[in-house]
C-alpha atoms as a PDB file:
ATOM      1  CA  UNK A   1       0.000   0.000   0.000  1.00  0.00           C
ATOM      2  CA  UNK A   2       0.922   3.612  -0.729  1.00  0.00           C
ATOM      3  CA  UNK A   3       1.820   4.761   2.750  1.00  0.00           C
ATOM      4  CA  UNK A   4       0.413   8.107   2.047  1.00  0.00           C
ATOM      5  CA  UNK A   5      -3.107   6.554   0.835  1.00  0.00           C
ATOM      6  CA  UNK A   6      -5.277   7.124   3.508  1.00  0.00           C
ATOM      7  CA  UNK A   7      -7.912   4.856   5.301  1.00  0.00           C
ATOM      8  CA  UNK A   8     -11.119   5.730   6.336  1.00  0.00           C
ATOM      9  CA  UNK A   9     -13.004   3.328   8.615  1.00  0.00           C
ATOM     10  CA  UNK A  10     -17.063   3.315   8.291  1.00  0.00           C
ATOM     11  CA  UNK A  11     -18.820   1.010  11.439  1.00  0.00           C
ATOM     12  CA  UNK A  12     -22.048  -0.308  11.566  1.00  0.00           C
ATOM     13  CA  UNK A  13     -25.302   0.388  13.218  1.00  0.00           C
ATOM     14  CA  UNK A  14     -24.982   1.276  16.865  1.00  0.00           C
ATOM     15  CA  UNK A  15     -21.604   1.945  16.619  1.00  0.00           C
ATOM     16  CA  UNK A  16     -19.289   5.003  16.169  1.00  0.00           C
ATOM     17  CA  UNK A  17     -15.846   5.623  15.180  1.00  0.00           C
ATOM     18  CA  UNK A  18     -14.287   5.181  18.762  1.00  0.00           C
ATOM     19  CA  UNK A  19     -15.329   1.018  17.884  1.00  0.00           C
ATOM     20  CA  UNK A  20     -12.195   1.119  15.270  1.00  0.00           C
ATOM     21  CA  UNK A  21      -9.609   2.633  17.502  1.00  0.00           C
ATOM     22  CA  UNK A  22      -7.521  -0.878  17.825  1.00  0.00           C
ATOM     23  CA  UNK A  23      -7.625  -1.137  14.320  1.00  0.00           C
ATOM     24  CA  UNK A  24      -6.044   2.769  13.719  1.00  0.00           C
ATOM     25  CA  UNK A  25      -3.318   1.660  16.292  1.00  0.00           C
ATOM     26  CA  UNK A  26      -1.904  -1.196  14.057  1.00  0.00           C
ATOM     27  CA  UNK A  27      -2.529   0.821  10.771  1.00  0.00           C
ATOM     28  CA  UNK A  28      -0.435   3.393  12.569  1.00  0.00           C
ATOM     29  CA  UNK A  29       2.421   0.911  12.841  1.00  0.00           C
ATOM     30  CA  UNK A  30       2.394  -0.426   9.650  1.00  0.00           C
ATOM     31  CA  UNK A  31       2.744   2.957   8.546  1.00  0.00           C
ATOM     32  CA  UNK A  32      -1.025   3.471   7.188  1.00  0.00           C
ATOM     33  CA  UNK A  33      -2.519   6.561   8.089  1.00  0.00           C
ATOM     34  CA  UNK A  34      -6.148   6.270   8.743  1.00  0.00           C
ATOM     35  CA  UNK A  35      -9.330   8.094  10.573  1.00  0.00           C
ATOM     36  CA  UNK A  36     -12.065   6.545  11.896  1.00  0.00           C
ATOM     37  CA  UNK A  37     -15.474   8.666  11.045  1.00  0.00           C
ATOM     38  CA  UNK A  38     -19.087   8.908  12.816  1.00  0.00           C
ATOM     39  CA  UNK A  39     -22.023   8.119  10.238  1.00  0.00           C
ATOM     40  CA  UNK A  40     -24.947  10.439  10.442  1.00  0.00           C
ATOM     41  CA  UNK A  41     -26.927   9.411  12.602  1.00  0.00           C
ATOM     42  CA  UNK A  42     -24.145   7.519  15.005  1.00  0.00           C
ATOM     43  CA  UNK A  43     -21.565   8.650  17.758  1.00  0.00           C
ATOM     44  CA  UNK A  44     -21.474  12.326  17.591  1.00  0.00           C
ATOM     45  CA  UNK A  45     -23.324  12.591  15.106  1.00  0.00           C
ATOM     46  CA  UNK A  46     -26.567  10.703  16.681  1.00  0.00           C
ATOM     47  CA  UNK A  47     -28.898  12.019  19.863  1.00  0.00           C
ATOM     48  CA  UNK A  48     -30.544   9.586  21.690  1.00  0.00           C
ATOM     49  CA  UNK A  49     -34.318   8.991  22.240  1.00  0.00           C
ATOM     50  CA  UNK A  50     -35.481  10.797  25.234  1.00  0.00           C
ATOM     51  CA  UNK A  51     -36.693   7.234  26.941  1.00  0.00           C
ATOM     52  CA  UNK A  52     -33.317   5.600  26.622  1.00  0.00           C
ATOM     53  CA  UNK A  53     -32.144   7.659  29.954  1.00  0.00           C
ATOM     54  CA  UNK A  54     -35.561   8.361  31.814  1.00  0.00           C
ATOM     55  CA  UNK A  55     -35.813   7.186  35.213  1.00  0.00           C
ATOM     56  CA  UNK A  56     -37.407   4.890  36.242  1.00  0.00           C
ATOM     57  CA  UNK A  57     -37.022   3.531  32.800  1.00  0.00           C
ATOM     58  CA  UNK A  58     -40.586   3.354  30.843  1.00  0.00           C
ATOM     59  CA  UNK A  59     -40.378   0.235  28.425  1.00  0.00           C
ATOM     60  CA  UNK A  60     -43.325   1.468  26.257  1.00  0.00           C
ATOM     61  CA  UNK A  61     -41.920   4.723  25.844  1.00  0.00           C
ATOM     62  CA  UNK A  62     -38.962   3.368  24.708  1.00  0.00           C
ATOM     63  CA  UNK A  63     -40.801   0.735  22.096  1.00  0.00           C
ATOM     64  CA  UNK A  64     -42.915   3.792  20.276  1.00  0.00           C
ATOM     65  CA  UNK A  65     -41.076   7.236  20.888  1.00  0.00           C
ATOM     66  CA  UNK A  66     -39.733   8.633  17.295  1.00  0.00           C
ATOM     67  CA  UNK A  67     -36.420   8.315  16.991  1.00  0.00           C
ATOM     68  CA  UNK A  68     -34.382  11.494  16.577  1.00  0.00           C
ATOM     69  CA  UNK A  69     -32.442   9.989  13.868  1.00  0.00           C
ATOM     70  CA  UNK A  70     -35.589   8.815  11.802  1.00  0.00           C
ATOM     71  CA  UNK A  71     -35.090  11.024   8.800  1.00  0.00           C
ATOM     72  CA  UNK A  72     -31.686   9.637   7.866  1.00  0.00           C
ATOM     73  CA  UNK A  73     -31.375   7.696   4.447  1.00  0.00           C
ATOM     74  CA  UNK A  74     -28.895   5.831   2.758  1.00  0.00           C
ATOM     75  CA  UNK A  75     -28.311   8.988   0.747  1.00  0.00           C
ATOM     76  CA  UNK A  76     -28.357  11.567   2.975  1.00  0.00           C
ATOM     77  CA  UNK A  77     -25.676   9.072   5.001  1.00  0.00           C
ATOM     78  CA  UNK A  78     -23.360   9.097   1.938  1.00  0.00           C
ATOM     79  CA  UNK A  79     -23.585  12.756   1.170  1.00  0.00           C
ATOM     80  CA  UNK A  80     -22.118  13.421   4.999  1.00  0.00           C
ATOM     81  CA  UNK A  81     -19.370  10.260   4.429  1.00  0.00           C
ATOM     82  CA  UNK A  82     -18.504  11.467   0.773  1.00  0.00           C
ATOM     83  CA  UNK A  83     -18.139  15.068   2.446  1.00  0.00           C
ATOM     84  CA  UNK A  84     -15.975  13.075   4.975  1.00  0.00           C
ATOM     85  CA  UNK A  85     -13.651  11.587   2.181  1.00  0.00           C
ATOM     86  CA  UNK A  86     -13.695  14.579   0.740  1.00  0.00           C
ATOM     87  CA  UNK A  87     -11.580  16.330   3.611  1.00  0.00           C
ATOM     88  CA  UNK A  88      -9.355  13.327   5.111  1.00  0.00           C
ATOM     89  CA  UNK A  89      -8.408  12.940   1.302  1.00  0.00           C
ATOM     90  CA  UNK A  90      -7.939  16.528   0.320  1.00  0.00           C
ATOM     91  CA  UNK A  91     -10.245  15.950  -2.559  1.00  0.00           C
ATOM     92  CA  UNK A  92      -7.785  12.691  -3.602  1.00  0.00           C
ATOM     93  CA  UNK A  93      -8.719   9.110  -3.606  1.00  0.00           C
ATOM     94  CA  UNK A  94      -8.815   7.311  -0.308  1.00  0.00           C
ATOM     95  CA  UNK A  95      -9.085   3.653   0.768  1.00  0.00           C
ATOM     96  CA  UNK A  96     -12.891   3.084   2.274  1.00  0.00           C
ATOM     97  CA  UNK A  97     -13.138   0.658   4.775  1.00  0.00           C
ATOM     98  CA  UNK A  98     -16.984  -0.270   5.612  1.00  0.00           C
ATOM     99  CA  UNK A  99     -18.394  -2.398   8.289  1.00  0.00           C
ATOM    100  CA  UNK A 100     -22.021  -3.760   8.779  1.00  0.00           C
ATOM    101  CA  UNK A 101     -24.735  -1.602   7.779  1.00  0.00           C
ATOM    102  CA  UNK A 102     -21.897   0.948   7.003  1.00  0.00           C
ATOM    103  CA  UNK A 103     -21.398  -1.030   4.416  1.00  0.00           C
ATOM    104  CA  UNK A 104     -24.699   0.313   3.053  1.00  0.00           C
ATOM    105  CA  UNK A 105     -23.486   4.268   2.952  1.00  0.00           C
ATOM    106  CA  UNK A 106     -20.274   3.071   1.759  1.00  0.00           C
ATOM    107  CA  UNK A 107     -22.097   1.377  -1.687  1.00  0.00           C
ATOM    108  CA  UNK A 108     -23.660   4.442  -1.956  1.00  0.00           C
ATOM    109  CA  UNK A 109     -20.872   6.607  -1.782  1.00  0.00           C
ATOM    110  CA  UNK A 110     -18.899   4.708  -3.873  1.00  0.00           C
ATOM    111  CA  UNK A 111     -21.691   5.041  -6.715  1.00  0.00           C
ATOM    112  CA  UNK A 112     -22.067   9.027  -5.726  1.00  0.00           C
ATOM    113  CA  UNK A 113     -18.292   9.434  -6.101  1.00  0.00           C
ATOM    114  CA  UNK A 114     -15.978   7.091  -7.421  1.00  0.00           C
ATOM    115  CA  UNK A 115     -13.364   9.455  -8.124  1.00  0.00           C
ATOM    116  CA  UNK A 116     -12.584   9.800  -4.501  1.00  0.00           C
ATOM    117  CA  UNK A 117     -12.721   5.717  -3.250  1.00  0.00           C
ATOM    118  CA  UNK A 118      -8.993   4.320  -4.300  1.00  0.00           C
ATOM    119  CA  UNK A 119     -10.794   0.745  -3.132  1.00  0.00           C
ATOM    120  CA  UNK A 120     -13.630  -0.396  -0.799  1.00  0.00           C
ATOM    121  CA  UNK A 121     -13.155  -3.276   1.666  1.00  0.00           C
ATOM    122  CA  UNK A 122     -16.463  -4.682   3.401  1.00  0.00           C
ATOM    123  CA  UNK A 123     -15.813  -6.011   6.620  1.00  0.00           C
ATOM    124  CA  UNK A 124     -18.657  -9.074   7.263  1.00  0.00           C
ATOM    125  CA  UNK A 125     -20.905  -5.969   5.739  1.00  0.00           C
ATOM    126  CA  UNK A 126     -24.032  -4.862   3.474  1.00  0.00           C
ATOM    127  CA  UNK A 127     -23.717  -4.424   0.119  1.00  0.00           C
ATOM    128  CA  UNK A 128     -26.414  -4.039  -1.847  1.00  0.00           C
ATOM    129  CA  UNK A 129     -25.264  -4.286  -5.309  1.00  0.00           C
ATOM    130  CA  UNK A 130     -28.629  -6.054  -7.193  1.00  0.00           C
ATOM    131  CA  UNK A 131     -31.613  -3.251  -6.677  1.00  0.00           C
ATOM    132  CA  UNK A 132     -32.898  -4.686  -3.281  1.00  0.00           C
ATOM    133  CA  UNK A 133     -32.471  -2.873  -0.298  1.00  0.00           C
ATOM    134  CA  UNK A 134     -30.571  -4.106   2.663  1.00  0.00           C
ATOM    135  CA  UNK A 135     -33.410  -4.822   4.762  1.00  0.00           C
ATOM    136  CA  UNK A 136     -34.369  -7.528   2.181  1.00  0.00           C
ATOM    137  CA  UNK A 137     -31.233  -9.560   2.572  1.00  0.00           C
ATOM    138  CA  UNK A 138     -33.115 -10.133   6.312  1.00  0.00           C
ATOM    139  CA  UNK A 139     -35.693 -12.361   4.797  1.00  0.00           C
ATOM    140  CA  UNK A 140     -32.967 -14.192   2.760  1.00  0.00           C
ATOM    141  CA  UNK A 141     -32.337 -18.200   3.435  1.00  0.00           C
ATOM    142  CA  UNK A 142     -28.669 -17.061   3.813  1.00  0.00           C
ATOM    143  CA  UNK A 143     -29.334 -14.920   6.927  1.00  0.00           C
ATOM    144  CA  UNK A 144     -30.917 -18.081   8.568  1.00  0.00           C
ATOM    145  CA  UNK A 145     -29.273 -17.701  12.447  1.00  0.00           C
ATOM    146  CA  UNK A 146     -29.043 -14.341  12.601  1.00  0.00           C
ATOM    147  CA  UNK A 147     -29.495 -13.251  16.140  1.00  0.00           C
ATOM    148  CA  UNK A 148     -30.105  -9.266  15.936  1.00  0.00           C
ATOM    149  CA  UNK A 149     -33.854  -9.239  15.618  1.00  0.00           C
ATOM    150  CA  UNK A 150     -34.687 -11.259  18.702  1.00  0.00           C
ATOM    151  CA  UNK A 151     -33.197  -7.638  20.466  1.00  0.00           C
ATOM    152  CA  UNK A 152     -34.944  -5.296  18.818  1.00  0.00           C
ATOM    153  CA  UNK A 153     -37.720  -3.513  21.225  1.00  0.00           C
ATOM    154  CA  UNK A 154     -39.135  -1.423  18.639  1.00  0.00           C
ATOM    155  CA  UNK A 155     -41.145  -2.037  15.644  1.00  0.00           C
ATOM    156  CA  UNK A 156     -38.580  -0.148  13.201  1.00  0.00           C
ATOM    157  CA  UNK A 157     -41.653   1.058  11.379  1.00  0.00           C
ATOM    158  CA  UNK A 158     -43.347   2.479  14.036  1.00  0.00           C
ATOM    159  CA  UNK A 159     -40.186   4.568  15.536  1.00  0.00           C
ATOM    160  CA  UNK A 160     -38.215   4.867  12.232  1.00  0.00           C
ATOM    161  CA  UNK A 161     -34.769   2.832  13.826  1.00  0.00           C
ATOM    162  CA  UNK A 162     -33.791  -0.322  14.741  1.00  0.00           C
ATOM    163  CA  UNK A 163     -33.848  -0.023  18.632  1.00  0.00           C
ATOM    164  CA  UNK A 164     -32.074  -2.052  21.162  1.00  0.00           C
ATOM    165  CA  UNK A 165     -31.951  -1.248  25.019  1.00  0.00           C
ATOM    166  CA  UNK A 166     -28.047  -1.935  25.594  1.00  0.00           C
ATOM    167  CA  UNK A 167     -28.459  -1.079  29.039  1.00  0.00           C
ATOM    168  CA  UNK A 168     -30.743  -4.461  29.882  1.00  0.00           C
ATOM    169  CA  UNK A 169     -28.566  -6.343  32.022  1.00  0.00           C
ATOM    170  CA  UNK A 170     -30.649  -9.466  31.503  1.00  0.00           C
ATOM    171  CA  UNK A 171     -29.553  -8.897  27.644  1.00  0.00           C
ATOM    172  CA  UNK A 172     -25.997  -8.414  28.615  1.00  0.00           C
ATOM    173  CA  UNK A 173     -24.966 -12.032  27.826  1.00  0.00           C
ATOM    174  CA  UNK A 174     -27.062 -12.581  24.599  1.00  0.00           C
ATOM    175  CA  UNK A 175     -25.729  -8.980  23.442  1.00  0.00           C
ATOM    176  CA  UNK A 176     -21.968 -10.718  23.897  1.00  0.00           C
ATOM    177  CA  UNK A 177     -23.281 -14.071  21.918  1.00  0.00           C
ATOM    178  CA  UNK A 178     -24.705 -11.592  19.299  1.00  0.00           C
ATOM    179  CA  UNK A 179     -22.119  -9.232  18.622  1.00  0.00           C
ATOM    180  CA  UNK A 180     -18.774  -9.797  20.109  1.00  0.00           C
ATOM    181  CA  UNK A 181     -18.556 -13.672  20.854  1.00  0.00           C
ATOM    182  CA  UNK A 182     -14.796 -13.774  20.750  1.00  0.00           C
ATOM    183  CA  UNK A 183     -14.325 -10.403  22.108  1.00  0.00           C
ATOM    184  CA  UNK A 184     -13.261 -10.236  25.824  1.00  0.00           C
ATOM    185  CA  UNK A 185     -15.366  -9.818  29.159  1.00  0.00           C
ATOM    186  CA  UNK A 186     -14.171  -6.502  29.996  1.00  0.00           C
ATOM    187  CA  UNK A 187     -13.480  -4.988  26.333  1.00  0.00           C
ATOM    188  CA  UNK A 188     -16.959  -6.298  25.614  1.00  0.00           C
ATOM    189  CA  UNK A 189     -18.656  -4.860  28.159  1.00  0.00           C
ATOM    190  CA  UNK A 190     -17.091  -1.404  27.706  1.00  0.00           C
ATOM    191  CA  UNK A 191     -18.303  -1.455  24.036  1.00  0.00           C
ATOM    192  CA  UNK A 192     -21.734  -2.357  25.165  1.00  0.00           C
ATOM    193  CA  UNK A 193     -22.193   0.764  27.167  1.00  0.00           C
ATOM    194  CA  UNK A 194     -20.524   2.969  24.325  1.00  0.00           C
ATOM    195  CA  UNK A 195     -23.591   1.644  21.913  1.00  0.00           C
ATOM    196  CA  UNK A 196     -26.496   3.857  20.516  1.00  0.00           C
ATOM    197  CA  UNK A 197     -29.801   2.658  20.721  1.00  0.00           C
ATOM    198  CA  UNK A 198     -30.907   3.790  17.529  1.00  0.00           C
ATOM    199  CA  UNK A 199     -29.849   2.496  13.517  1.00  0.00           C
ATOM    200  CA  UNK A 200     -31.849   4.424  11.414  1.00  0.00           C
ATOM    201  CA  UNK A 201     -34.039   2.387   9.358  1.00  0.00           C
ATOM    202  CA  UNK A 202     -33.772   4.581   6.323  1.00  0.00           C
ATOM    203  CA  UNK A 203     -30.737   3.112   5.569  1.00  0.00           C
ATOM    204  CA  UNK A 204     -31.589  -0.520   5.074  1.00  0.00           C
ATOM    205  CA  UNK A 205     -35.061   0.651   3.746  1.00  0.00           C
ATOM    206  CA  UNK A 206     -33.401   2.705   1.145  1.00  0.00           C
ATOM    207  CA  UNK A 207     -33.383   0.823  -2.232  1.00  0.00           C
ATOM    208  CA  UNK A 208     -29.572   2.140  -4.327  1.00  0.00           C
ATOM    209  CA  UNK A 209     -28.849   1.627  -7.712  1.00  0.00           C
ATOM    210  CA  UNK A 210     -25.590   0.901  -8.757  1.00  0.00           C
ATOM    211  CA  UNK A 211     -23.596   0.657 -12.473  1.00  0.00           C
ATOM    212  CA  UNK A 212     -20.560  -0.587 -13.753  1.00  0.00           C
ATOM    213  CA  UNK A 213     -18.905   2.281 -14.584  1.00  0.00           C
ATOM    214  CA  UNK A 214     -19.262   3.654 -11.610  1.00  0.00           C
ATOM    215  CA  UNK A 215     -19.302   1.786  -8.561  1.00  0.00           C
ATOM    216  CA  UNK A 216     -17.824  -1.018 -11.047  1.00  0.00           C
ATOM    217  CA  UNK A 217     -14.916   1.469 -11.461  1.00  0.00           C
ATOM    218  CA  UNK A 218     -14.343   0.978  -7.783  1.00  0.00           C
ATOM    219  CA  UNK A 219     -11.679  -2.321  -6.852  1.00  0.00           C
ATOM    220  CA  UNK A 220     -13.407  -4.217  -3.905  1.00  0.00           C
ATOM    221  CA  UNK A 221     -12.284  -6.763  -0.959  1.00  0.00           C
ATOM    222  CA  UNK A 222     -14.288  -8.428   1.330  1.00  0.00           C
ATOM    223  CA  UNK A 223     -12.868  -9.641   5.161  1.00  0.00           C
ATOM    224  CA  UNK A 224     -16.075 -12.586   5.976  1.00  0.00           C
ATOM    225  CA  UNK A 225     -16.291 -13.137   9.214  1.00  0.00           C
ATOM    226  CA  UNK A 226     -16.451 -17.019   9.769  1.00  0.00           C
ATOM    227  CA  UNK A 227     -18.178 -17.121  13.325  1.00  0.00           C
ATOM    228  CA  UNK A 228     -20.882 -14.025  12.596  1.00  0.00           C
ATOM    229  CA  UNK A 229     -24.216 -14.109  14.439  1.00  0.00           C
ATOM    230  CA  UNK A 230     -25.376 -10.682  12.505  1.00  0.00           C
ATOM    231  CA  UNK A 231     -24.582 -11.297   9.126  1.00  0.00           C
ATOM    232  CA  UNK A 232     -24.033 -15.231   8.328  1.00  0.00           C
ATOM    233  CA  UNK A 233     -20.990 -15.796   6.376  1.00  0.00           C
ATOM    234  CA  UNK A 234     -23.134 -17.819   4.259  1.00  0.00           C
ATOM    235  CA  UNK A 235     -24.616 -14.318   3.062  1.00  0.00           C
ATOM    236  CA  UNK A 236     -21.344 -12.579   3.276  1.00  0.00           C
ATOM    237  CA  UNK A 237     -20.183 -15.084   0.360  1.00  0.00           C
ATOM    238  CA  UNK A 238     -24.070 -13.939  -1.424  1.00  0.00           C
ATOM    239  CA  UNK A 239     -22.847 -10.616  -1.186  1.00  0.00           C
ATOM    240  CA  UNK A 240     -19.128 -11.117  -2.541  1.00  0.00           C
ATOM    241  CA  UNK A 241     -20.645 -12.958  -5.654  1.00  0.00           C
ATOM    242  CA  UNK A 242     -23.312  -9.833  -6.079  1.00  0.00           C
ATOM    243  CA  UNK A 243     -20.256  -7.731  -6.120  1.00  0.00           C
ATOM    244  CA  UNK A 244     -18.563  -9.556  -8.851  1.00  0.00           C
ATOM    245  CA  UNK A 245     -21.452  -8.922 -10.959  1.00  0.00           C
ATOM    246  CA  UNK A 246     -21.222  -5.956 -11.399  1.00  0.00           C
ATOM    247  CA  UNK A 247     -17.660  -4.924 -10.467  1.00  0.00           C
ATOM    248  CA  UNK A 248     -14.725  -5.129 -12.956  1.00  0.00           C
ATOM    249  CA  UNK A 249     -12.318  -6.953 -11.061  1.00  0.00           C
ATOM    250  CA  UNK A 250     -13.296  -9.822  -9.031  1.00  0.00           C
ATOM    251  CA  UNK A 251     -13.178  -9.421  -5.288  1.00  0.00           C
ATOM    252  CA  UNK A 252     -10.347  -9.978  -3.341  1.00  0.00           C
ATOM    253  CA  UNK A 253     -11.792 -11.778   0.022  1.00  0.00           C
ATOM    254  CA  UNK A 254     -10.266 -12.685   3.192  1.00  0.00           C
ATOM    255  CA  UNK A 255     -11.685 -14.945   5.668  1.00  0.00           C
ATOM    256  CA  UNK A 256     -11.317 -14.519   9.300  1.00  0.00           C
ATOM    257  CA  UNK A 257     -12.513 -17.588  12.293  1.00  0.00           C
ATOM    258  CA  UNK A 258     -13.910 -14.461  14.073  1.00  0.00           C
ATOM    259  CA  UNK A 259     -17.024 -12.961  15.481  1.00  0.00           C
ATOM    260  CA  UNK A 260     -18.807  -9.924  14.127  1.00  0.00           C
ATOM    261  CA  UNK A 261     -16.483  -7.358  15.535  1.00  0.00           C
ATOM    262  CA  UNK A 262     -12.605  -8.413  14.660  1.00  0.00           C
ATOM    263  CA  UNK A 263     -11.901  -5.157  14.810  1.00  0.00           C
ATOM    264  CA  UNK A 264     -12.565  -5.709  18.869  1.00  0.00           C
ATOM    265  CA  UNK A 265     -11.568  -9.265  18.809  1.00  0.00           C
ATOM    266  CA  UNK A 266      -8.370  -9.699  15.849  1.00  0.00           C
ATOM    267  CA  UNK A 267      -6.994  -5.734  14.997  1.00  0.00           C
ATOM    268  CA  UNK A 268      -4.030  -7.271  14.153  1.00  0.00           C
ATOM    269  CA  UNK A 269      -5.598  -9.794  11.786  1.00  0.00           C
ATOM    270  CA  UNK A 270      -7.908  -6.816   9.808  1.00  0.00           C
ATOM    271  CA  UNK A 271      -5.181  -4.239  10.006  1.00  0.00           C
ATOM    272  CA  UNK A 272      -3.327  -6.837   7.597  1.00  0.00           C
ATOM    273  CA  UNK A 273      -6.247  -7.551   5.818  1.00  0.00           C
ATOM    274  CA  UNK A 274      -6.674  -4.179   5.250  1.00  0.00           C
ATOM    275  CA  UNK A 275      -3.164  -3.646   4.204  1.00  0.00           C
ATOM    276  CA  UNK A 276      -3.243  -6.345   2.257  1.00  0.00           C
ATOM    277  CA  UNK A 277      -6.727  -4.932   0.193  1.00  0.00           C
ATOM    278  CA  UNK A 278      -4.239  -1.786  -0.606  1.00  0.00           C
ATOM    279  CA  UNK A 279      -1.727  -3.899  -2.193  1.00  0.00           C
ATOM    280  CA  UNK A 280      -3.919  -5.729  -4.126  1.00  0.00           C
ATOM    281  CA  UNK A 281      -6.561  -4.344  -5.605  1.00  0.00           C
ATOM    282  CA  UNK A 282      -6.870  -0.599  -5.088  1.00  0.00           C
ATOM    283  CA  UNK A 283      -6.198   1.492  -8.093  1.00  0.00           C
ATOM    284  CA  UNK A 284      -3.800   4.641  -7.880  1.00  0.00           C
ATOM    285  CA  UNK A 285      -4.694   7.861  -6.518  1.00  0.00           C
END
């Protein structure tokens, strides 16, 4: 990789960009700048529903009060990220790395402006490439096992997110099964209280059309995670063959015996994947 190619790291849903500080550590060593970014909606970027810190807590308040974060699409997402390429880059290509539903914005971006993504690695993350929207790939055979919807406590329809109350401590140890399985007690439970409660559903609702020459343009890598209870790796591989469809290089993918968060569980292990992405595939800035 072209040590002065910079990395930008997308998370998922619930997330921010404090979830891929490990991961900008071992970059750092290997000489790879990179900056982590909030998506609209998420980390700084993403208020809270009033009910999430009421006292005593009110469980029906919490399953029907709007969320704050309702209005956010899949487009208005990747106007903020491209806007966030935009500056880490100086206006040059940068290296886009997308996980989860970030994976969503990051199609989208790479569509809105291929000029400025050097190469796009999904890490065990959305990417829908055929006309459907994300939330489709939920009713998909390949997503059999899954274990996110059992948490939600919201119909996503009737609030406009995916809400899930983090701070349950009888959910605690289904949360760890779900979403960090290989990641340590303590590290686990410090990235549970850092969550959001809110993924805005207008970014898996959000049908995006992509084309060959442009989001084609765009070389792409794939890191599936092997041991993922959001996103089967059995639709991480549907996703990686959508991709080839319509991209002009095949994708390069990686496969790591991980949970849904290696960036928690194996930094090292994606911070050479990601490296390794650069070198391969990602075409010159």
């Amino acid at each position: 990789m072209n040590n002065s190619l910079p990395v930008v790291l997308v998370h998922g849903f619930w997330h921010g960009s404090w979830c891929w500080s490990p991961v900008v550590e071992r970059l750092a060593a290997r000489g790879v700048p990179s900056v982590a970014v909030d998506l609209e909606g998420h980390g700084l970027r993403g208020p809270a529903p009033r009910a999430r810190w009421a006292r005593p807590f009110d469980a029906a308040s919490f399953a029907t009060e709007p969320s704050p974060v309702a209005a956010v699409t899949a487009s208005s997402a990747a106007a903020v990220l491209a806007e966030q390429i935009r500056t880490v880059g100086g206006g040059h290509p940068v290296l886009v790395v997308a996980h989860s539903m970030g994976g969503v914005v990051a199609t989208a971006v790479a569509e809105l402006v291929p000029e400025l993504v050097a190469g796009l690695v999904y890490v065990s993350a959305f990417a829908p490439v055929s006309g459907a929207p994300a939330g489709y790939y939920n009713t998909c055979p390949e997503n059999t096992g899954e274990m996110v919807s059992r948490h939600l406590a919201a119909d996503p329809m009737v609030v406009g997110a995916a809400r899930i109350d983090f701070g349950d401590p009888e959910r605690r140890d289904q949360i760890k099964e779900t979403f960090y399985n290989d990641v340590d007690d303590r590290t686990a439970d410090a990235t549970i209280a850092l969550l959001s409660t809110d993924g805005p559903a207008g970014i898996p609702l959000e049908p995006l059309t992509v084309t060959q020459e442009r989001y084609g343009s765009v070389p792409h890598a794939y890191v599936v995670c092997g041991r993922d209870n959001v996103i089967p790796a059995t639709l991480q591989y549907r996703f990686v063959k959508e991709i080839d469809t319509v991209s002009a290089t095949p994708t390069e993918v990686t496969e790591l015996d991980c949970s849904h968060s290696p960036f928690l569980s194996q930094p090292d292990a994606l911070a050479a994947a990601i490296v390794a992405a650069g070198r391969v595939g990602v075409r010159a800035g």
